[in-house]
C-alpha atoms as a PDB file:
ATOM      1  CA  UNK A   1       0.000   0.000   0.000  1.00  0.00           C
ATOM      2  CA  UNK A   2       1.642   3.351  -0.972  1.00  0.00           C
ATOM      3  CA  UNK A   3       1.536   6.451   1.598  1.00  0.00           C
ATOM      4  CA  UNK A   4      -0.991   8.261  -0.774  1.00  0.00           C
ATOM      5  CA  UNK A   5      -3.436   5.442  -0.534  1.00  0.00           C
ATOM      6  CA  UNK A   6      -3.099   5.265   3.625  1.00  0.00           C
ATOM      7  CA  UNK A   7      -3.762   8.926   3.241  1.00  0.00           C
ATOM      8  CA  UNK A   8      -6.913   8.611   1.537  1.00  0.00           C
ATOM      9  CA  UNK A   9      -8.445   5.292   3.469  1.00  0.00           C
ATOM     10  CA  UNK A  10      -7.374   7.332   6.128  1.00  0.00           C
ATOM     11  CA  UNK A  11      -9.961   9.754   5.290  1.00  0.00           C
ATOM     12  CA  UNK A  12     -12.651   7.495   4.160  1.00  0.00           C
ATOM     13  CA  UNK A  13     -12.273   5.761   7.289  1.00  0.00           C
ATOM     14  CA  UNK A  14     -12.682   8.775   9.664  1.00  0.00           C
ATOM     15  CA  UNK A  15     -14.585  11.547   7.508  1.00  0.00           C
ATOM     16  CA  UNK A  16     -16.372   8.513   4.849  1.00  0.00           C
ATOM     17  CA  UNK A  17     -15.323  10.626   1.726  1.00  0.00           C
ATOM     18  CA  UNK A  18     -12.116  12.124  -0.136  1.00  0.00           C
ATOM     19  CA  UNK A  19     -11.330  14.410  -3.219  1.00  0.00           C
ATOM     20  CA  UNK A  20      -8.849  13.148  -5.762  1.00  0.00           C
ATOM     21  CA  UNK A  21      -7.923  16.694  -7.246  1.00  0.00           C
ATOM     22  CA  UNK A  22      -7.616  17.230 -11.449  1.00  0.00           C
ATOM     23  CA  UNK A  23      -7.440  13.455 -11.507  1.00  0.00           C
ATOM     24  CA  UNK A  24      -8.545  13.112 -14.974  1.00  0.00           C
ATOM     25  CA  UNK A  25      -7.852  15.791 -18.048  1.00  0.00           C
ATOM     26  CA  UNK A  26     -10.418  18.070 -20.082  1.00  0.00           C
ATOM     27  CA  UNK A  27      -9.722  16.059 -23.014  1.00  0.00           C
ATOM     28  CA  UNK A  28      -9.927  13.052 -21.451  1.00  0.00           C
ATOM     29  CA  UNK A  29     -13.542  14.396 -19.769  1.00  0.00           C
ATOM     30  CA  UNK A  30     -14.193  16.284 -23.177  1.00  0.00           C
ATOM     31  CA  UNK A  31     -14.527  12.896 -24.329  1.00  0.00           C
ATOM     32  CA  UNK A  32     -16.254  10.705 -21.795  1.00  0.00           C
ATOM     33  CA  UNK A  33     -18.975  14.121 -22.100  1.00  0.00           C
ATOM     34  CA  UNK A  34     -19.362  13.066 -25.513  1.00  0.00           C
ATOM     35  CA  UNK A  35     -20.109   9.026 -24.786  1.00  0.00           C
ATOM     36  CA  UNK A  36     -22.182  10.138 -21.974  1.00  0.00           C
ATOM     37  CA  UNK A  37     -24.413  12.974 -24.032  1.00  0.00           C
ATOM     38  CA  UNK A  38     -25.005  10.205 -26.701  1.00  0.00           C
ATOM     39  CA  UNK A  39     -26.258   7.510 -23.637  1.00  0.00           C
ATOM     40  CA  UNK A  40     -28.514  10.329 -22.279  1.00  0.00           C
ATOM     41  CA  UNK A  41     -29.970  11.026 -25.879  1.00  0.00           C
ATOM     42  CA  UNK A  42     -30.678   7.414 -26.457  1.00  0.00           C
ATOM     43  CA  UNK A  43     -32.083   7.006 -23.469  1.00  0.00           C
ATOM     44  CA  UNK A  44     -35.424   9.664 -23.781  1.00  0.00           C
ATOM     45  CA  UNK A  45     -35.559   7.723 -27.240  1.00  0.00           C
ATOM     46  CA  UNK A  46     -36.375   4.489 -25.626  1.00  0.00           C
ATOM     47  CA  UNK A  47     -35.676   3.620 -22.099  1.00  0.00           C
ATOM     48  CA  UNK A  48     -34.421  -0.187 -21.938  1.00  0.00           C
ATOM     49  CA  UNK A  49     -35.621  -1.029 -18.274  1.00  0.00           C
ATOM     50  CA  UNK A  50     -39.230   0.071 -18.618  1.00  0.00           C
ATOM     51  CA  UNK A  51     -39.340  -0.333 -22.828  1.00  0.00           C
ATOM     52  CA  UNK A  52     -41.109   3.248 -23.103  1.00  0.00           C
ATOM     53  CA  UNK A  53     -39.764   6.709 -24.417  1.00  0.00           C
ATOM     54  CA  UNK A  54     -37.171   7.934 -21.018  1.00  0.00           C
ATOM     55  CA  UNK A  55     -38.475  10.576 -18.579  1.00  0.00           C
ATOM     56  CA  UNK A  56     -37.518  13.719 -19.361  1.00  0.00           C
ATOM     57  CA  UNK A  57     -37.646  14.832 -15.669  1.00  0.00           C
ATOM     58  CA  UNK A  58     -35.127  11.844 -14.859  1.00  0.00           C
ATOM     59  CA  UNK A  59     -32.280  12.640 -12.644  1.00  0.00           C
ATOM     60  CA  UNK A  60     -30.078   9.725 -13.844  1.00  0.00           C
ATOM     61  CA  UNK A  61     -29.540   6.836 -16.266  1.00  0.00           C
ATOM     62  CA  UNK A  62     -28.078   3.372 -14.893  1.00  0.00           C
ATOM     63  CA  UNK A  63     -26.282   0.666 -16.016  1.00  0.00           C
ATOM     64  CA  UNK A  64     -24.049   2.711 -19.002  1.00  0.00           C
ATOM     65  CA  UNK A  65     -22.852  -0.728 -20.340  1.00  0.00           C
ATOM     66  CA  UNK A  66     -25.643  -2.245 -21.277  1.00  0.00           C
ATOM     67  CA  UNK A  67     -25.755  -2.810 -24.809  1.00  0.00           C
ATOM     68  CA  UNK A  68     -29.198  -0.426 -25.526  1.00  0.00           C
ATOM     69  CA  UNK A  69     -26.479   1.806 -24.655  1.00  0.00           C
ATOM     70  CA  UNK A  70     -22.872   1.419 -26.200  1.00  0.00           C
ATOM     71  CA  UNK A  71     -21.589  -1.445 -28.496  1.00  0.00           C
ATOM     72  CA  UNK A  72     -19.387  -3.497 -26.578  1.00  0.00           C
ATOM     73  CA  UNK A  73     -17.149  -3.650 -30.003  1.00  0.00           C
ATOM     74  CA  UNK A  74     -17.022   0.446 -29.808  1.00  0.00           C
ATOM     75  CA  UNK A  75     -13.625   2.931 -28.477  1.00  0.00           C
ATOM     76  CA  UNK A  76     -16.408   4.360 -26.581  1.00  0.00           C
ATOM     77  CA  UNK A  77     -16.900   1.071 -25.175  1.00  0.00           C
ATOM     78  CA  UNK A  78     -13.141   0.755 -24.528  1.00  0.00           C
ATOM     79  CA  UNK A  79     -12.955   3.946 -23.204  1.00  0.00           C
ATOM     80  CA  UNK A  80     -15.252   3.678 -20.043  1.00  0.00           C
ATOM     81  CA  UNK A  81     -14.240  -0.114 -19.392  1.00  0.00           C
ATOM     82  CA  UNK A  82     -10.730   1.563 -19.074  1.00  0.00           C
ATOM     83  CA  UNK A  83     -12.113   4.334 -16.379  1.00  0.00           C
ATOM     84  CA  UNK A  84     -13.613   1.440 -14.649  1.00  0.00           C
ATOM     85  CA  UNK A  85     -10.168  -0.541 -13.850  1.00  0.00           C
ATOM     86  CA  UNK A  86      -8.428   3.152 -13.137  1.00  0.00           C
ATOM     87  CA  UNK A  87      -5.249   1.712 -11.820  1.00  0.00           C
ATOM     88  CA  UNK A  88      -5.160   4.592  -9.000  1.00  0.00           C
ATOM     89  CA  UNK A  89      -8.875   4.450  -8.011  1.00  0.00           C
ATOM     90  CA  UNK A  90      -8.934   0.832  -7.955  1.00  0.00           C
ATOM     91  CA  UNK A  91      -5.307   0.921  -5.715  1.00  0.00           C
ATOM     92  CA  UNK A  92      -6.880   3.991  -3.093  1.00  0.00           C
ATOM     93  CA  UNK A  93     -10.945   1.799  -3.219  1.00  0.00           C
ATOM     94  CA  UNK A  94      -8.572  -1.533  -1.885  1.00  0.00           C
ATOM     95  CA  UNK A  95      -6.961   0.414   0.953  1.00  0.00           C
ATOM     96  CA  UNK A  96     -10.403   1.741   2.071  1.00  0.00           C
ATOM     97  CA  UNK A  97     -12.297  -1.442   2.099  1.00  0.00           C
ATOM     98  CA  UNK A  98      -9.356  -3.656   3.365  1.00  0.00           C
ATOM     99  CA  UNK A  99     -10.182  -5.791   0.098  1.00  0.00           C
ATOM    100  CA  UNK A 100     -10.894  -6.190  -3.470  1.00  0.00           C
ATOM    101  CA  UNK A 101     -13.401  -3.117  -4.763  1.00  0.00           C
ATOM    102  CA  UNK A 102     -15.727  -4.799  -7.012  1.00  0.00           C
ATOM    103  CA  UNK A 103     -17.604  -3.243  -9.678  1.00  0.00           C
ATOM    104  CA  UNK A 104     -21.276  -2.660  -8.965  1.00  0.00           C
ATOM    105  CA  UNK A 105     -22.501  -0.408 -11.202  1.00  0.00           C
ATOM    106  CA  UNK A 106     -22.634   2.684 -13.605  1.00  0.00           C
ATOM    107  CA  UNK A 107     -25.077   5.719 -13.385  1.00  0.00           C
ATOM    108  CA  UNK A 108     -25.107   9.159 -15.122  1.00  0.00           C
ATOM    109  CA  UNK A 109     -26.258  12.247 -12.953  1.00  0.00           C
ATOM    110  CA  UNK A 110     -28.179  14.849 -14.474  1.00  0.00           C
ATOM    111  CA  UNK A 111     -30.641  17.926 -14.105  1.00  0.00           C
ATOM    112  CA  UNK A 112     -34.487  17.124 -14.687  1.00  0.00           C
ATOM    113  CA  UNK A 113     -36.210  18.945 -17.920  1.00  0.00           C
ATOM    114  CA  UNK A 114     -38.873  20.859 -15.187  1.00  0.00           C
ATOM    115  CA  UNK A 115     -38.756  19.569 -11.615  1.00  0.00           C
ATOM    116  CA  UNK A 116     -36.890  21.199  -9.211  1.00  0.00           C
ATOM    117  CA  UNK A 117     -35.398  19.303  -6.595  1.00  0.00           C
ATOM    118  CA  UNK A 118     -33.337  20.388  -3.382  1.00  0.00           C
ATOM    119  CA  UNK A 119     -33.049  16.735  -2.654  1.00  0.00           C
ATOM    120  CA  UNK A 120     -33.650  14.636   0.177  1.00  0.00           C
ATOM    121  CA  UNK A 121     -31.257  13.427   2.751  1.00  0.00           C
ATOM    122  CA  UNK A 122     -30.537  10.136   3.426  1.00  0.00           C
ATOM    123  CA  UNK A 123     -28.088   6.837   3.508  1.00  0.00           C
ATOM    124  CA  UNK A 124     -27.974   4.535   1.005  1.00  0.00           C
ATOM    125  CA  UNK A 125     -29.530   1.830   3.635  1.00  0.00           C
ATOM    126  CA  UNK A 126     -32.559   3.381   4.572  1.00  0.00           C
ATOM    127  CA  UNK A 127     -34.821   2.910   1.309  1.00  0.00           C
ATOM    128  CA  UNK A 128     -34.253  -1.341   1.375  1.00  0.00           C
ATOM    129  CA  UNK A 129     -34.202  -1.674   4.986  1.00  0.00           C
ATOM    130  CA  UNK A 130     -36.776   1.468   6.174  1.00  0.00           C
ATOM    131  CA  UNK A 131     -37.186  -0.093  10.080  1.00  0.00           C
ATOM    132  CA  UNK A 132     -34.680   1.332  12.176  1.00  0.00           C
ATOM    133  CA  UNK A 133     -33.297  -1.529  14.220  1.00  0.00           C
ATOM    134  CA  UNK A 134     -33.016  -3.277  10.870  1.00  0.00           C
ATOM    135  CA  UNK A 135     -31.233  -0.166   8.943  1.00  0.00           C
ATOM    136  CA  UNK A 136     -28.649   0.329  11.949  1.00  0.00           C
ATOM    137  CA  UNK A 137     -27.958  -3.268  11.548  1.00  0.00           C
ATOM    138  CA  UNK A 138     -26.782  -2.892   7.589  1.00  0.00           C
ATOM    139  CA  UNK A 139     -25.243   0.368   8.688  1.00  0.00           C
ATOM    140  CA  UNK A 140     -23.034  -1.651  10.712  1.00  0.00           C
ATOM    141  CA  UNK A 141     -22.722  -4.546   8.122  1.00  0.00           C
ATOM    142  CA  UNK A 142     -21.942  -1.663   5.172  1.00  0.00           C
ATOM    143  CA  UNK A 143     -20.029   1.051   6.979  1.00  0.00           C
ATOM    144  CA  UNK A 144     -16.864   1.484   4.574  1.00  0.00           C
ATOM    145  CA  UNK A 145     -17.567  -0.978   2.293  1.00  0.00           C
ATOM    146  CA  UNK A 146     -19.588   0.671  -0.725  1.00  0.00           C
ATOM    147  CA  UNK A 147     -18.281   3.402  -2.677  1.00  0.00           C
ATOM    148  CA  UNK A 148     -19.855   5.693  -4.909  1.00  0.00           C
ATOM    149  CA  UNK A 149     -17.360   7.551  -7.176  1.00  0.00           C
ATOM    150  CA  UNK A 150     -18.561  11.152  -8.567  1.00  0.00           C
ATOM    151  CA  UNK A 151     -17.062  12.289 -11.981  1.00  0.00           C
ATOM    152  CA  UNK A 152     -17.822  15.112 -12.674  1.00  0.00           C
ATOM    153  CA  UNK A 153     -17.782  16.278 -16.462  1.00  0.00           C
ATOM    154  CA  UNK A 154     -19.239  19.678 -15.709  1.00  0.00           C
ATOM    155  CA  UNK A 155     -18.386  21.566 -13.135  1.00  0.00           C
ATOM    156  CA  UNK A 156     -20.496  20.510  -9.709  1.00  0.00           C
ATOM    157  CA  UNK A 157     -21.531  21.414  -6.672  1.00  0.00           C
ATOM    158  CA  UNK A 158     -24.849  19.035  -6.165  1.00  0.00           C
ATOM    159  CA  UNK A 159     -23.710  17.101  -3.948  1.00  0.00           C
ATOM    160  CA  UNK A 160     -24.197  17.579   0.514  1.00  0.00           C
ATOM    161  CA  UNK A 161     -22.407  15.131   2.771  1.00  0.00           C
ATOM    162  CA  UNK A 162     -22.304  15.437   6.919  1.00  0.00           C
ATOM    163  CA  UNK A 163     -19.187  14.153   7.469  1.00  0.00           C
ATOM    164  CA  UNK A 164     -18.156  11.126   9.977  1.00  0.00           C
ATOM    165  CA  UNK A 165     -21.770  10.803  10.012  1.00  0.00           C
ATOM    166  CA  UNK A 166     -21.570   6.898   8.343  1.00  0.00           C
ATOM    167  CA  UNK A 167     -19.351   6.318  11.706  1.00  0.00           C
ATOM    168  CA  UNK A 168     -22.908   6.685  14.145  1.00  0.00           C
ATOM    169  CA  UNK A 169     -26.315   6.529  14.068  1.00  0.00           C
ATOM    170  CA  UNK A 170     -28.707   9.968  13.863  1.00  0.00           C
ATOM    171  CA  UNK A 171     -28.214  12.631  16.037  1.00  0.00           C
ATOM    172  CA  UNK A 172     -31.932  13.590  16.992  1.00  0.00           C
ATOM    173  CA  UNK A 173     -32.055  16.739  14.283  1.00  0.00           C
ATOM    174  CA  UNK A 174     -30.385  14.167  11.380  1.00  0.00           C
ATOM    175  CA  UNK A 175     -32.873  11.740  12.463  1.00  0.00           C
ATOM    176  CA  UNK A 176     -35.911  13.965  12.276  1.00  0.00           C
ATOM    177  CA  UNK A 177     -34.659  15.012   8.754  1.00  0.00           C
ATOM    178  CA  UNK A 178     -34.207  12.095   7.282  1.00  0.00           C
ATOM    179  CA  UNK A 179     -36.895   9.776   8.164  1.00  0.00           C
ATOM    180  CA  UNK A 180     -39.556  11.472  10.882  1.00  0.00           C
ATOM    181  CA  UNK A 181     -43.125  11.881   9.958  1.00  0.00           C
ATOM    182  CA  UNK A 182     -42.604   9.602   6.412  1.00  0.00           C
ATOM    183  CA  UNK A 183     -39.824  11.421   5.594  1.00  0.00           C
ATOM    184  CA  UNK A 184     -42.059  14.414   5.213  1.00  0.00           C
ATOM    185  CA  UNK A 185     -39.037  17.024   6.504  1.00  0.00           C
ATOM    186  CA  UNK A 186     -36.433  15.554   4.130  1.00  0.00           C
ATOM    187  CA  UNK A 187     -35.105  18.527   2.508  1.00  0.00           C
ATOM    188  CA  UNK A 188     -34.885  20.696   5.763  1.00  0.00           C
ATOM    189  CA  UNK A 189     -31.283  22.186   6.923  1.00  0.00           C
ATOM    190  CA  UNK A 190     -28.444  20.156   8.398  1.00  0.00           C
ATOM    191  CA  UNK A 191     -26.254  21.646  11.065  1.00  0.00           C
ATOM    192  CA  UNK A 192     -22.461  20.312   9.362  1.00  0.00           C
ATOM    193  CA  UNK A 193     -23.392  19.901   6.615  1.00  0.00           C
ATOM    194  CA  UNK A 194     -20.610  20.381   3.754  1.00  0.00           C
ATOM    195  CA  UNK A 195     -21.552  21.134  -0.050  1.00  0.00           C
ATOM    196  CA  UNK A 196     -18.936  19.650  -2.627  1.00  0.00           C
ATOM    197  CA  UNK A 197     -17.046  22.061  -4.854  1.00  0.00           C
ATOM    198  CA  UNK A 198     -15.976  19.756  -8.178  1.00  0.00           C
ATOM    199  CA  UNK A 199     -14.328  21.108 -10.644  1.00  0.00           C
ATOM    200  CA  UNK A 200     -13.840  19.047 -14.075  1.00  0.00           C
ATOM    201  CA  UNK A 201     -11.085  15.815 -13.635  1.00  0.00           C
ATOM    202  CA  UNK A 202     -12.248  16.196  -9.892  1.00  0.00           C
ATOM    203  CA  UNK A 203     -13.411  12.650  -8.139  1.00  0.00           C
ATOM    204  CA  UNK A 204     -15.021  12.586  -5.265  1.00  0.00           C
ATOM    205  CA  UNK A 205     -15.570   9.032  -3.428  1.00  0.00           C
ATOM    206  CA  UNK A 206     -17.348   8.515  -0.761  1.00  0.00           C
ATOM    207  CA  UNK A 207     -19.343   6.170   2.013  1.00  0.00           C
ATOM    208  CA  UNK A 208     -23.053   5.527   0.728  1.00  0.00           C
ATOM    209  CA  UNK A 209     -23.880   5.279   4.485  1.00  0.00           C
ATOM    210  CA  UNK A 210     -23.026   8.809   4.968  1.00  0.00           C
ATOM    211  CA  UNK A 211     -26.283  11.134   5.881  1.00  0.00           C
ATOM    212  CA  UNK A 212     -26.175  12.664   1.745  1.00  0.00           C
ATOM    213  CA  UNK A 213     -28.469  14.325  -0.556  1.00  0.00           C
ATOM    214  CA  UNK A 214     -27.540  15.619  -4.351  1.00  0.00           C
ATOM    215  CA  UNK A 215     -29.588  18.857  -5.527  1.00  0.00           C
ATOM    216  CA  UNK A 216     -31.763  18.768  -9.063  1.00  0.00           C
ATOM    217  CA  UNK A 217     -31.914  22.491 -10.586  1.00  0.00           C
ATOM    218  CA  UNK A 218     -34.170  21.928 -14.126  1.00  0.00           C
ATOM    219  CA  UNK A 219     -32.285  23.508 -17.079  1.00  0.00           C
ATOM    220  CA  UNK A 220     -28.872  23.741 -16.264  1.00  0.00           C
ATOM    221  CA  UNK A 221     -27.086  20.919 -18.014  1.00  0.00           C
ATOM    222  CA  UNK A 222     -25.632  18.318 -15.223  1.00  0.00           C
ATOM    223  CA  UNK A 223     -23.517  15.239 -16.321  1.00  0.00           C
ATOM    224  CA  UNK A 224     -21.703  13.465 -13.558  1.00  0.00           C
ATOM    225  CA  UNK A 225     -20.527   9.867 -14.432  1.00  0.00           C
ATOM    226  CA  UNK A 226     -20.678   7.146 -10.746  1.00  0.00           C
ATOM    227  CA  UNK A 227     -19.699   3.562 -10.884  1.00  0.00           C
ATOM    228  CA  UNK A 228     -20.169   2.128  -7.842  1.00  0.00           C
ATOM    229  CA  UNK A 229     -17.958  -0.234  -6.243  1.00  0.00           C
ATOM    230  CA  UNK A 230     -18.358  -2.997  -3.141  1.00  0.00           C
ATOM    231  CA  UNK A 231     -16.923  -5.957  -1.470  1.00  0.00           C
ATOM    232  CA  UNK A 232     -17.396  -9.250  -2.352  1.00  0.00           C
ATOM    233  CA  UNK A 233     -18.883  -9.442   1.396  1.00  0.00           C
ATOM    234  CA  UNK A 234     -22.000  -6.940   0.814  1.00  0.00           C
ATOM    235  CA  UNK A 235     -22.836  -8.060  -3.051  1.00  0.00           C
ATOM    236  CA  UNK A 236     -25.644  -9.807  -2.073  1.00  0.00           C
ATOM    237  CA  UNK A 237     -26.899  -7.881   0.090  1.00  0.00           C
ATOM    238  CA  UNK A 238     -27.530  -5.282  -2.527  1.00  0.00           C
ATOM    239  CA  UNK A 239     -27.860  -7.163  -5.954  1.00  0.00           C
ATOM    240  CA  UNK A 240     -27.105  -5.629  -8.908  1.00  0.00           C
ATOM    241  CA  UNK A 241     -27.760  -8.082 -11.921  1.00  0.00           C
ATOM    242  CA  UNK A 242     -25.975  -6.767 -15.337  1.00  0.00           C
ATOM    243  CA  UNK A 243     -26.150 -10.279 -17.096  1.00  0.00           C
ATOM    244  CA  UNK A 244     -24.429  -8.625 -20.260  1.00  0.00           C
ATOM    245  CA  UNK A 245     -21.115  -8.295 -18.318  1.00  0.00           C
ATOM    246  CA  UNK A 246     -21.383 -12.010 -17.409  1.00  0.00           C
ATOM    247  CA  UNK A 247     -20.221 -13.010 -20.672  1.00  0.00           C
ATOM    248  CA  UNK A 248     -16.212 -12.494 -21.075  1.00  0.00           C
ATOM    249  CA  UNK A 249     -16.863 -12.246 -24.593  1.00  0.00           C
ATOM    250  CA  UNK A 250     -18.720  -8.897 -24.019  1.00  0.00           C
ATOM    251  CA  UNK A 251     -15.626  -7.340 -23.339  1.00  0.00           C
ATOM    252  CA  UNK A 252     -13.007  -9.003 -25.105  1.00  0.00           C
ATOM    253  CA  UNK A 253     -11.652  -6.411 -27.070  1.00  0.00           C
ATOM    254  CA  UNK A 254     -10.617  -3.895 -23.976  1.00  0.00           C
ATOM    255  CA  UNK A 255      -7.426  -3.122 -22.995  1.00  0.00           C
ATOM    256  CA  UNK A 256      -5.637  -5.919 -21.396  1.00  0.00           C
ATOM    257  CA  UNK A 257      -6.084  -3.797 -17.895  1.00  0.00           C
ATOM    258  CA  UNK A 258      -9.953  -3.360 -18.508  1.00  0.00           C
ATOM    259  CA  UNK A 259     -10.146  -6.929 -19.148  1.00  0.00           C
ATOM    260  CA  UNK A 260      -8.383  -8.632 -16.080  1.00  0.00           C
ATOM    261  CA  UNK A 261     -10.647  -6.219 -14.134  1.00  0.00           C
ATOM    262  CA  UNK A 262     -13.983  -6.960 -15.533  1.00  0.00           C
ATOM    263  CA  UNK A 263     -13.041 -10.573 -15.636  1.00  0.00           C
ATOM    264  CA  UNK A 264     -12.612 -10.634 -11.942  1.00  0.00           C
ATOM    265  CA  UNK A 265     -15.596  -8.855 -11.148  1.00  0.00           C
ATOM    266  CA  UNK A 266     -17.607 -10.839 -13.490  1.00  0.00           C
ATOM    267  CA  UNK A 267     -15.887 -14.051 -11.718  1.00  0.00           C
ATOM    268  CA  UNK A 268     -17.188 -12.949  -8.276  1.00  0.00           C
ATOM    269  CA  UNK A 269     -20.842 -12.036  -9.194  1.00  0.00           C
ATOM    270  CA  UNK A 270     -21.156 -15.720 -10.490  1.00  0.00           C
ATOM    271  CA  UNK A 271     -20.327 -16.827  -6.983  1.00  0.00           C
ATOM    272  CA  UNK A 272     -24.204 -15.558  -6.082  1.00  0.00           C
ATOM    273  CA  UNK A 273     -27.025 -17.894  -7.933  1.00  0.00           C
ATOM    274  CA  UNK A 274     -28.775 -14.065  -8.333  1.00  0.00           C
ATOM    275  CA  UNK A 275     -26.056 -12.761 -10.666  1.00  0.00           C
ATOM    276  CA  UNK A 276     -27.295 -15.639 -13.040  1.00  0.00           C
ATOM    277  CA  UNK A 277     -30.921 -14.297 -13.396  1.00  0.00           C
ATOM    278  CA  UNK A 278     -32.725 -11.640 -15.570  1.00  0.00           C
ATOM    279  CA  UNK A 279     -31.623  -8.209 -15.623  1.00  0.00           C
ATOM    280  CA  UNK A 280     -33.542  -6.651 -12.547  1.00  0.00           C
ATOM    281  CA  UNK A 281     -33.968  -2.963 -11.795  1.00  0.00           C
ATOM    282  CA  UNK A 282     -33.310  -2.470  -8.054  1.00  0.00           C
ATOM    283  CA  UNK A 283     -32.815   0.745  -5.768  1.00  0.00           C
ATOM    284  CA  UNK A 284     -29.201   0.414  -4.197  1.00  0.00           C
ATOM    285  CA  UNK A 285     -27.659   2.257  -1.757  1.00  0.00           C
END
């Protein structure tokens, strides 16, 4: 483990989230803007999960590699599976979780067409496991082991984290925020809360059980590209079934990196009998 990575599980251990500064060049996020426009396009055409025109008023678009998407025989193609297997993302993710980081998912964040949204806080627990003694139990079970990683391809600041909060349960105000009264008080104020300044090659990672919430402001263009990353020891508990990407022919044309990755993670998923099913559409945390 290098000093750089201690530095930054250091961080995701104590505050649950870190910045990796100009991590990424404009022309490299010039072009991942591109692949991503073209996804978001294709999806209002037709959306693949519920087979109907996309919602305009969406806030994001998941699973980027399906092949509704991208052709798994494009450079566009290439081109993500090689931000996937980052060699310095994938290096910091293992010193946070104390193990292999393991692919989850992909989403694209962006602004609804009309519906303004100051967005609600919450942890990435609480909408699968809504009783309390039950949520503090996966908080305890998934407490630094599920990343999300924010890229940023526009400049951002949509995102609110209290920090240290995925260390402890609620503090009476957080817990009347977040879930009192059906969730009803949602948006209110946060005392420590912390808005995230991201600037373009910017990548912010951080806990999903943090106390969070990203903002929705209609027309003003937002495209932030998250995969999502796990161990081994929490797959199942949050399934995320991509049967395209269990087929190591789907990707054999990416770089030898992207390939070893992929491979692996598509290696552990068929460890769980519900990797093998239909592709499922399922909130995750």
């Amino acid at each position: 483990m290098t000093k750089i990575s201690e530095d930054y599980a250091r961080l995701w251990k104590n505050q649950g989230y870190f910045v990796l500064r100009s991590h990424f060049s404009q022309e490299f996020i010039n072009r991942l803007l591109s692949i991503c426009d073209k996804i978001f396009d294709d999806y209002l055409k037709w959306d693949p999960v519920l087979d109907e025109p996309g919602n305009p008023d969406a806030n994001s678009v998941r699973h980027l590699l399906r092949p509704e998407f991208i052709s798994n025989n494009s450079d566009d193609f290439y081109f993500i599976a090689d931000i996937l297997a980052d060699e310095t993302i994938i290096t910091i993710l293992r010193a946070c979780f104390d193990d292999v980081p393991i692919l989850r998912d992909t989403h694209l964040w962006c602004n609804p067409h009309l519906r303004a949204d100051a967005g609600q806080w919450h942890r990435g627990t609480q909408f699968r496991y809504p009783e309390d003694d039950e949520e503090r139990k996966m908080l305890d079970i998934t407490r630094h082991q599920l990343a999300r990683v924010h890229i940023p391809l526009l400049k951002d600041d949509n995102v609110q984290l209290i920090p240290a909060s995925h260390t402890r349960w609620d503090n009476p105000q957080e817990y009347r925020v977040r879930k009192s009264d059906g969730m009803q008080h949602s948006r209110d104020y946060i005392d420590g809360a912390k808005r995230m300044q991201l600037n373009v090659g910017d990548v912010l990672v951080f806990d999903s059980a943090l106390i969070h919430r990203g903002r929705y402001i209609p027309g003003k263009k937002r495209r932030t590209f998250m995969p999502t990353y796990s161990t081994k020891a929490i797959l199942e508990t949050y399934s995320s079934i991509q049967p395209w990407l269990n087929d190591s022919n789907y990707y054999e044309h990416v770089s030898p990196k992207a390939r070893t990755y992929l491979d692996m993670t598509r290696k552990t998923w068929l460890d769980f009998e519900w990797a093998k099913g239909p592709s499922l559409f399922y909130w995750f945390p």
